[in-house]
N, C-alpha and C. Protein backbone atom coordinates (compact mmCIF):
# COMPACT_ATOMS: atom_id res chain seq x y z
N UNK A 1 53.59 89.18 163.42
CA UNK A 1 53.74 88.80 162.02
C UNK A 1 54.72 89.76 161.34
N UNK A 2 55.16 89.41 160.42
CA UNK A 2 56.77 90.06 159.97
C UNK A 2 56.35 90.43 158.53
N UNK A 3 56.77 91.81 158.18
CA UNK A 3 56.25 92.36 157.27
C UNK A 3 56.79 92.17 156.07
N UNK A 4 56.21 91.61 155.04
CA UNK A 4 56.19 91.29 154.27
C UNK A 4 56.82 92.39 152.45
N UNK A 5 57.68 92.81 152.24
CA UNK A 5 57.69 93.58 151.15
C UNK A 5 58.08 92.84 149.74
N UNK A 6 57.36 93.62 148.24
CA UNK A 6 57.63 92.98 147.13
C UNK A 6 58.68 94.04 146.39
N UNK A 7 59.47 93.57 145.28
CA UNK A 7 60.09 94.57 144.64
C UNK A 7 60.36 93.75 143.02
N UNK A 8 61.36 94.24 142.16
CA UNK A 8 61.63 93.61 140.94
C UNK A 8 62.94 94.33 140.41
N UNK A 9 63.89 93.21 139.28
CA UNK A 9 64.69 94.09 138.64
C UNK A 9 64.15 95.27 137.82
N UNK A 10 65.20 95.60 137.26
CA UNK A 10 64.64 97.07 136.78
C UNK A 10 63.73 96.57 135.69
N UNK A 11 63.36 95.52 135.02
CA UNK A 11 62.31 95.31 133.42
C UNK A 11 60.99 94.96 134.40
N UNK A 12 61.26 94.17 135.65
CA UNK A 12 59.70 94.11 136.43
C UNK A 12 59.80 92.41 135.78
N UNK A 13 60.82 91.68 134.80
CA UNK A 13 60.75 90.03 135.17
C UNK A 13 60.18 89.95 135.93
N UNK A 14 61.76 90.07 136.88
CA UNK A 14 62.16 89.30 138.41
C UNK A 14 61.20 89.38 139.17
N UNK A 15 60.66 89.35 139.99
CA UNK A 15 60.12 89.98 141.06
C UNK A 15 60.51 89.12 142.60
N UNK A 16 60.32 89.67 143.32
CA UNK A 16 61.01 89.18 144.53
C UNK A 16 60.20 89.87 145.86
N UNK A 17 60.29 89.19 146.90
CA UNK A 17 59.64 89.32 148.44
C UNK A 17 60.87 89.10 149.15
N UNK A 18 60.96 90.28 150.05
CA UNK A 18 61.44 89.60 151.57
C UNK A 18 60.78 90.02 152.78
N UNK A 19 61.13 89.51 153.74
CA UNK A 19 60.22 88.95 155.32
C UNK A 19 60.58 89.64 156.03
N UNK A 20 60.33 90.17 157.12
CA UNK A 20 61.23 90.87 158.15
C UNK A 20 62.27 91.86 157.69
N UNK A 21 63.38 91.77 158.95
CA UNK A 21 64.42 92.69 158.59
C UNK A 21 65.28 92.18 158.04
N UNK A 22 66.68 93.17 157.46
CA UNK A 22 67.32 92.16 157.33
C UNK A 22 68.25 92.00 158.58
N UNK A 23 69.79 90.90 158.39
CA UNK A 23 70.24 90.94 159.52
C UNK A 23 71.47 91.83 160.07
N UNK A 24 71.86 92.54 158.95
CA UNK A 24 72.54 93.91 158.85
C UNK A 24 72.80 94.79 157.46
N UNK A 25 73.25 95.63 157.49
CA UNK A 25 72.86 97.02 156.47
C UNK A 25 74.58 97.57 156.60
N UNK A 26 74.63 97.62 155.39
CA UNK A 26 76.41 98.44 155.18
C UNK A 26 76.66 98.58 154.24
N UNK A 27 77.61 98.67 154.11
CA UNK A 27 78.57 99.83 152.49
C UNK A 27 79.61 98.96 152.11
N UNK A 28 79.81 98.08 151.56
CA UNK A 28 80.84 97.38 150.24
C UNK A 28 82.32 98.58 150.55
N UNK A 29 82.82 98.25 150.09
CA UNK A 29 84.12 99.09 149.79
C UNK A 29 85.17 97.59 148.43
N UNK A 30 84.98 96.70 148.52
CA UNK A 30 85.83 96.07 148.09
C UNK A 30 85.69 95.93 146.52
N UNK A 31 87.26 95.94 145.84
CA UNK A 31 86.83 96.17 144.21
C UNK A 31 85.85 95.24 143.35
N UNK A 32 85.58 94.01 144.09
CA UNK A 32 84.50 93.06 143.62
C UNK A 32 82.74 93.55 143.48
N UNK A 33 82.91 94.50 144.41
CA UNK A 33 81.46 94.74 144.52
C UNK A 33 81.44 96.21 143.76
N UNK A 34 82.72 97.02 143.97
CA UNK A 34 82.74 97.83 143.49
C UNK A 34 82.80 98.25 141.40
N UNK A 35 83.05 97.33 141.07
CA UNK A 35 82.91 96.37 139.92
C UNK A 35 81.50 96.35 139.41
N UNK A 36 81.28 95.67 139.90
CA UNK A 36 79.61 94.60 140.21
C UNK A 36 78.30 95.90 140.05
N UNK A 37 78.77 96.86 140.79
CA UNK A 37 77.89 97.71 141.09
C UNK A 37 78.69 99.08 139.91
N UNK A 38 79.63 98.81 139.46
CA UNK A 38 79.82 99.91 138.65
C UNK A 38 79.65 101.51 139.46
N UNK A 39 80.21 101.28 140.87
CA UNK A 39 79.91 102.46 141.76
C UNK A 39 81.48 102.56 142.47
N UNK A 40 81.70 103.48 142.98
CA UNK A 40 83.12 103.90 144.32
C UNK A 40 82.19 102.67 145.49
N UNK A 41 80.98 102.50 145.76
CA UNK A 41 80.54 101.68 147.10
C UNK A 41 79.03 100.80 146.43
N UNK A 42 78.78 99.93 147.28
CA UNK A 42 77.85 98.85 147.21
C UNK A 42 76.94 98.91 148.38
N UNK A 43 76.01 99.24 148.54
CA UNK A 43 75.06 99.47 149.50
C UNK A 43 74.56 97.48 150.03
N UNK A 44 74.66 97.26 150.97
CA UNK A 44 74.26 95.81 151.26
C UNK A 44 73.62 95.70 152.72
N UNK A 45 72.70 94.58 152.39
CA UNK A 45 71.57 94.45 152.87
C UNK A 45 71.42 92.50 153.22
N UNK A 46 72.08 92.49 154.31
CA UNK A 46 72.18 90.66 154.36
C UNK A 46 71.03 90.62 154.69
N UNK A 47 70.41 89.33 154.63
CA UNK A 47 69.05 88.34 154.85
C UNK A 47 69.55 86.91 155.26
N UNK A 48 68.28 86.56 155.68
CA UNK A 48 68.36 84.92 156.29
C UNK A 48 67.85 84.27 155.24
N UNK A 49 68.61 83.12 154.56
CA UNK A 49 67.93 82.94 153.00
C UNK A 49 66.59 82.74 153.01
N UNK A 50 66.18 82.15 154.44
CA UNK A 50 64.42 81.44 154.40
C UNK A 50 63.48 83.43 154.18
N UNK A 51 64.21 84.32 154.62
CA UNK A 51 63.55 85.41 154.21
C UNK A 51 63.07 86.23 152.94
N UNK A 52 64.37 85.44 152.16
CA UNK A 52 64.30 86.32 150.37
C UNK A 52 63.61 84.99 149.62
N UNK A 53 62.64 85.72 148.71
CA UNK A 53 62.28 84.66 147.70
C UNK A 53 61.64 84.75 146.69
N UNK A 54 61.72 84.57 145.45
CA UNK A 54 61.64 84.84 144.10
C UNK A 54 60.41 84.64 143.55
N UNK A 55 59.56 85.48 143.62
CA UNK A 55 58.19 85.36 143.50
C UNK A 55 57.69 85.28 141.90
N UNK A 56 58.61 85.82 141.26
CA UNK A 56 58.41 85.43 139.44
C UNK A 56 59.42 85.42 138.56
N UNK A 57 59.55 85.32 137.75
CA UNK A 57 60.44 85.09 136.69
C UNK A 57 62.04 84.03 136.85
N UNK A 58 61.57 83.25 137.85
CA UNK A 58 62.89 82.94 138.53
C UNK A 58 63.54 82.06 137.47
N UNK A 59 62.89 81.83 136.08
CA UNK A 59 63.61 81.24 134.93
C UNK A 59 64.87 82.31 134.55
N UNK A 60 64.55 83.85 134.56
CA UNK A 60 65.27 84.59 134.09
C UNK A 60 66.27 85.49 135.06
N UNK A 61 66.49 84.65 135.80
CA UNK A 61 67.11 85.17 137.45
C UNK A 61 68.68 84.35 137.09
N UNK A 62 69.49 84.96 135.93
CA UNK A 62 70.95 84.47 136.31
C UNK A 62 71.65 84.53 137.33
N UNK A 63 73.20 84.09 137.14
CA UNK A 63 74.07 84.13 138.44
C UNK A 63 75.34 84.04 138.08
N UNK A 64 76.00 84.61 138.44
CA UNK A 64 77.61 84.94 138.57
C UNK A 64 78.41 84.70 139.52
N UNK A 65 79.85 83.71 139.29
CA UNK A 65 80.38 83.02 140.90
C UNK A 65 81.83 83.61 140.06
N UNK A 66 82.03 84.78 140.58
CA UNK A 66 83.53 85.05 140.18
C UNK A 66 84.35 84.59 141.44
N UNK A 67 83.91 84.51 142.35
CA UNK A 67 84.62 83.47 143.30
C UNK A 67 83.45 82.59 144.32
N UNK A 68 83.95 81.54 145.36
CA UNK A 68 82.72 80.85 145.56
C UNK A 68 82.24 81.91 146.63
N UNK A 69 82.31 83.37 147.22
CA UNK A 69 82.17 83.63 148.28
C UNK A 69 80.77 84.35 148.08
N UNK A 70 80.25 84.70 146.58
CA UNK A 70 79.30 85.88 146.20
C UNK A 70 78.95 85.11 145.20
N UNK A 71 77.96 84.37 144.60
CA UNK A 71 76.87 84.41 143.50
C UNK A 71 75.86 85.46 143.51
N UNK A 72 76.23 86.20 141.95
CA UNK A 72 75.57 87.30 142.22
C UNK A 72 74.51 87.00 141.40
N UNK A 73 73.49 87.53 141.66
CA UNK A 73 71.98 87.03 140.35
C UNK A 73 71.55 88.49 140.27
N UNK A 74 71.27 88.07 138.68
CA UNK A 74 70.91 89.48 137.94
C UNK A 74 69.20 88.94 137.08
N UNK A 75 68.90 89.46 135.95
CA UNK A 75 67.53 89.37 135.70
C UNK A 75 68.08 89.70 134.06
N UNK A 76 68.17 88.09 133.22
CA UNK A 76 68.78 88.24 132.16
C UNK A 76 68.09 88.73 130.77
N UNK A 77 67.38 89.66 131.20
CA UNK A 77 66.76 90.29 130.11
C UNK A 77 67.02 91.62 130.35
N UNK A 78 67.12 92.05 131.44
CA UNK A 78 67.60 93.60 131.93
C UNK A 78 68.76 93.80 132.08
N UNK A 79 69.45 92.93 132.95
CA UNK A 79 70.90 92.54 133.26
C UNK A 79 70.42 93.50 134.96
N UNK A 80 69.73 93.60 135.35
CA UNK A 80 69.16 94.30 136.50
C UNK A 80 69.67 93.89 137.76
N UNK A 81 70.44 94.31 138.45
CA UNK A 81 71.08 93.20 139.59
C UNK A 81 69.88 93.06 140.74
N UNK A 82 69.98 92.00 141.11
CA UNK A 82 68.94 92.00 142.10
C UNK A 82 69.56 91.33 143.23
N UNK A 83 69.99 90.16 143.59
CA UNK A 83 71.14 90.05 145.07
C UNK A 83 72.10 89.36 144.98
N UNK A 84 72.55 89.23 145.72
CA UNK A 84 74.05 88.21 145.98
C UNK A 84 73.76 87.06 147.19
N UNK A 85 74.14 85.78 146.82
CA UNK A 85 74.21 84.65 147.45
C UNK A 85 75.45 84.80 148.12
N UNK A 86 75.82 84.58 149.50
CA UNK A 86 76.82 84.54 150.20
C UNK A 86 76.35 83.14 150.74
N UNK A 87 77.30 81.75 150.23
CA UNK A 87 77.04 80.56 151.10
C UNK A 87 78.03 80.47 152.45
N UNK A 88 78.82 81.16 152.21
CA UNK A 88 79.86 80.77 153.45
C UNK A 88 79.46 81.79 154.52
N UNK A 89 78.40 83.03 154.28
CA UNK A 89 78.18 83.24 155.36
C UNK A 89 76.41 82.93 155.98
N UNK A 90 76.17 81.79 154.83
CA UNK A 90 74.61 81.73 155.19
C UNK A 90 74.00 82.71 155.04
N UNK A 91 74.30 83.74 154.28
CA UNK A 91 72.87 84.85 154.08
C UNK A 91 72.60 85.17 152.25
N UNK A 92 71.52 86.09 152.40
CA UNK A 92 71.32 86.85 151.21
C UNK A 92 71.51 88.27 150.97
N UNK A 93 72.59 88.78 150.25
CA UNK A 93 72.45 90.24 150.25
C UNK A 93 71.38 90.61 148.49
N UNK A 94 70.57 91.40 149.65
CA UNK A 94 69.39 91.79 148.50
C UNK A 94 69.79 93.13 148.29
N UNK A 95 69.82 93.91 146.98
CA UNK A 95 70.00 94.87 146.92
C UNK A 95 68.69 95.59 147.06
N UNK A 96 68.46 96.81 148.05
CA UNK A 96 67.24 97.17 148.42
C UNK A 96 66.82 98.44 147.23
N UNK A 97 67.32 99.09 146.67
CA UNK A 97 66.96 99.72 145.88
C UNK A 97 65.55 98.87 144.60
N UNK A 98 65.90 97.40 144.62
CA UNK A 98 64.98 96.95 143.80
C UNK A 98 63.49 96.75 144.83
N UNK A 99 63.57 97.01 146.07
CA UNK A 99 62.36 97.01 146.71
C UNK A 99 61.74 98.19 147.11
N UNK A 100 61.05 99.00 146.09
CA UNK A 100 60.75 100.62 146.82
C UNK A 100 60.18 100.53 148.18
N UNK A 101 60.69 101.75 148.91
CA UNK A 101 60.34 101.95 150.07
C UNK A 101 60.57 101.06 151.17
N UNK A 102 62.06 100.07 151.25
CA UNK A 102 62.76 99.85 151.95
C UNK A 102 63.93 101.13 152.00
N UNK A 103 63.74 101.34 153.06
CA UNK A 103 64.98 102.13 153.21
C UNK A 103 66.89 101.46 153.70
N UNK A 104 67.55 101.96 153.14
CA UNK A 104 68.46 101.27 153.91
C UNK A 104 69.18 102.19 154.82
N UNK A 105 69.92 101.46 156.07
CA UNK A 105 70.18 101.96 157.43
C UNK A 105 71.39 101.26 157.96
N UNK A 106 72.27 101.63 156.90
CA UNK A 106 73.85 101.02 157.16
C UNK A 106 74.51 101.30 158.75
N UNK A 107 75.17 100.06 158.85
CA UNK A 107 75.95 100.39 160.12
C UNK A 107 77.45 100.40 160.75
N UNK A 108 77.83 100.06 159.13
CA UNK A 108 79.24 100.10 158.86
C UNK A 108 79.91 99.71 157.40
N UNK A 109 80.76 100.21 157.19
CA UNK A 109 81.83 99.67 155.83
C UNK A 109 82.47 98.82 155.91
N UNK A 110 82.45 97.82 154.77
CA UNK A 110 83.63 96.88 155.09
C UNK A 110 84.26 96.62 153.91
N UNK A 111 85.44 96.51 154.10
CA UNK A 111 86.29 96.43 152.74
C UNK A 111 86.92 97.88 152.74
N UNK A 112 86.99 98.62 153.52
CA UNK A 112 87.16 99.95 154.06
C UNK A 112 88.70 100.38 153.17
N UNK A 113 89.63 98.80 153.22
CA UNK A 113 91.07 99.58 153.06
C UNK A 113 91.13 98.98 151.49
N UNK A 114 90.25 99.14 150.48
CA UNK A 114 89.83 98.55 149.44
C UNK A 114 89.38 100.18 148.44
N UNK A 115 89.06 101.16 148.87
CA UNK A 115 87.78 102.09 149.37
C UNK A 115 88.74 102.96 147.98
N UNK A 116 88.02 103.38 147.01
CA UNK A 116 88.11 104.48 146.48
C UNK A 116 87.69 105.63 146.35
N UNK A 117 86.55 105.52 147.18
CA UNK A 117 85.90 106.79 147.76
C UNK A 117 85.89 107.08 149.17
N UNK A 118 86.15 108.11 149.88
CA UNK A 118 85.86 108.48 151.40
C UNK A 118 84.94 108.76 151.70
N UNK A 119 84.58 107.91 152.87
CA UNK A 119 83.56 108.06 153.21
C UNK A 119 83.15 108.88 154.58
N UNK A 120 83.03 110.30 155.31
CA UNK A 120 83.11 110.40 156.68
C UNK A 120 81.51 110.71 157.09
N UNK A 121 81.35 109.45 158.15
CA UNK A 121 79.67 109.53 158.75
C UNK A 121 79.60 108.74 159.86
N UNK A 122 81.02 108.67 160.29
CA UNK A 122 80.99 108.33 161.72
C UNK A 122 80.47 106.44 161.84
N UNK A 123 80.54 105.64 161.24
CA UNK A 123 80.34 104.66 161.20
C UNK A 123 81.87 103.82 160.69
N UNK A 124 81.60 102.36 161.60
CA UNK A 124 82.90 101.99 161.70
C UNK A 124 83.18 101.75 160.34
N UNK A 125 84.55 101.64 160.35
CA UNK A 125 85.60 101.18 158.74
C UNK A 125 86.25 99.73 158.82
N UNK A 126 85.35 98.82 158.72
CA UNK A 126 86.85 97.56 158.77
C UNK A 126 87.73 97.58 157.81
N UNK A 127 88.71 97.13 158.03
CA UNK A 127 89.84 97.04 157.06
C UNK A 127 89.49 95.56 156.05
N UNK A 128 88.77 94.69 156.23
CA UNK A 128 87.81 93.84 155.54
C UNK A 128 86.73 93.76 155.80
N UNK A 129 86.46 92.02 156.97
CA UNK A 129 85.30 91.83 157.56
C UNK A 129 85.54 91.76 158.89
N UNK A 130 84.03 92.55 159.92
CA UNK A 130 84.21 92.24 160.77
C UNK A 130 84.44 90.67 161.32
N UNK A 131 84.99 90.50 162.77
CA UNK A 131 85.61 89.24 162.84
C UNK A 131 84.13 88.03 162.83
N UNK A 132 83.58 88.29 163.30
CA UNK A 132 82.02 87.66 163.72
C UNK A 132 81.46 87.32 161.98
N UNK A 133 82.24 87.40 161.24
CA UNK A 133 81.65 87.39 159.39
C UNK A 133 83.03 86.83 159.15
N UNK A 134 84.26 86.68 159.66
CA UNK A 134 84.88 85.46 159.25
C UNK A 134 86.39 86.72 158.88
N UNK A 135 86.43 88.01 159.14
CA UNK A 135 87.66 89.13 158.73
C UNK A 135 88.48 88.92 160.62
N UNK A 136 89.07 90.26 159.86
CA UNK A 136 90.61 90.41 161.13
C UNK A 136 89.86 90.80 162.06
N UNK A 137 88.60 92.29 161.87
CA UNK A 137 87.85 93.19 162.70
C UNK A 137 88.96 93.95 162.89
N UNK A 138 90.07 94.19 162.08
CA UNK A 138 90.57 95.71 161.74
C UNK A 138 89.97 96.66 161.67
N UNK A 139 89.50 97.77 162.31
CA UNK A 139 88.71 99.07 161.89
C UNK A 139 90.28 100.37 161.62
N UNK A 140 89.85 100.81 160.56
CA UNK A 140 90.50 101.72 160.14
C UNK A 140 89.67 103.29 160.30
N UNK A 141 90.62 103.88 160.08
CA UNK A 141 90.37 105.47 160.70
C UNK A 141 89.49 106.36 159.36
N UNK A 142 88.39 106.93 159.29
CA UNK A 142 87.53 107.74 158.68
C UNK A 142 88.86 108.55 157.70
């Protein structure tokens, strides 16, 4: 049985569950997310959509399509980000910070040649996306 965790935007609306693991863990680099997140990087956390699911307030669960590749949903009373819809790659990136005590366990950057911050920790750099997510699988140098 697959473990089950709850979390919420930052006002505690939203609230949200996901299932299991997710299906990979990495670092944003690109100015969209970098934007989005008001950070140099974006911590991300894909899911299988049947895994994430909106356990309350899902009246107050907006969304943002600055292009079709990322609908991002926030919690419109907080403005609290809580994940991003990726349809073209079939997943959910949940931001794990809204689930205490998920840890996250990145395994690479992508958007690497995007990057306003350096990052050195020995984990690969694509120069976008890896190829298997629809990029060149350019890896660039730390």
């Amino acid at each position: 049985m697959s473990q089950t965790q709850a979390g919420s935007c930052f006002c505690g609306t939203v609230t949200i569950e996901v299932t299991g693991e997710p299906n990979i863990m990495g670092y944003c680099h690109c100015s969209d997310c970098a934007s989005w997140a008001g950070a140099p990087v974006n911590a991300f956390s894909l899911w299988a959509p049947d895994a994430v699911k909106i356990t309350g307030g899902a009246e107050k669960l907006g969304s943002y399509a600055k292009t079709s590749a990322s609908h991002r949903r926030f919690c419109t009373d907080c403005g609290g980000h809580v994940m991003s819809e990726h349809p073209g790659m079939g997943m959910t990136d949940v931001y794990l910070n809204v689930i205490p005590g998920k840890q996250h366990q990145g395994t690479m950057h992508i958007y690497y040649g995007e990057k306003t911050l350096s990052i050195k920790d020995g984990l690969p750099k694509y120069k976008d996306l890896p190829a298997e997510f629809g990029g060149s699988g350019e890896t660039l140098a730390e």
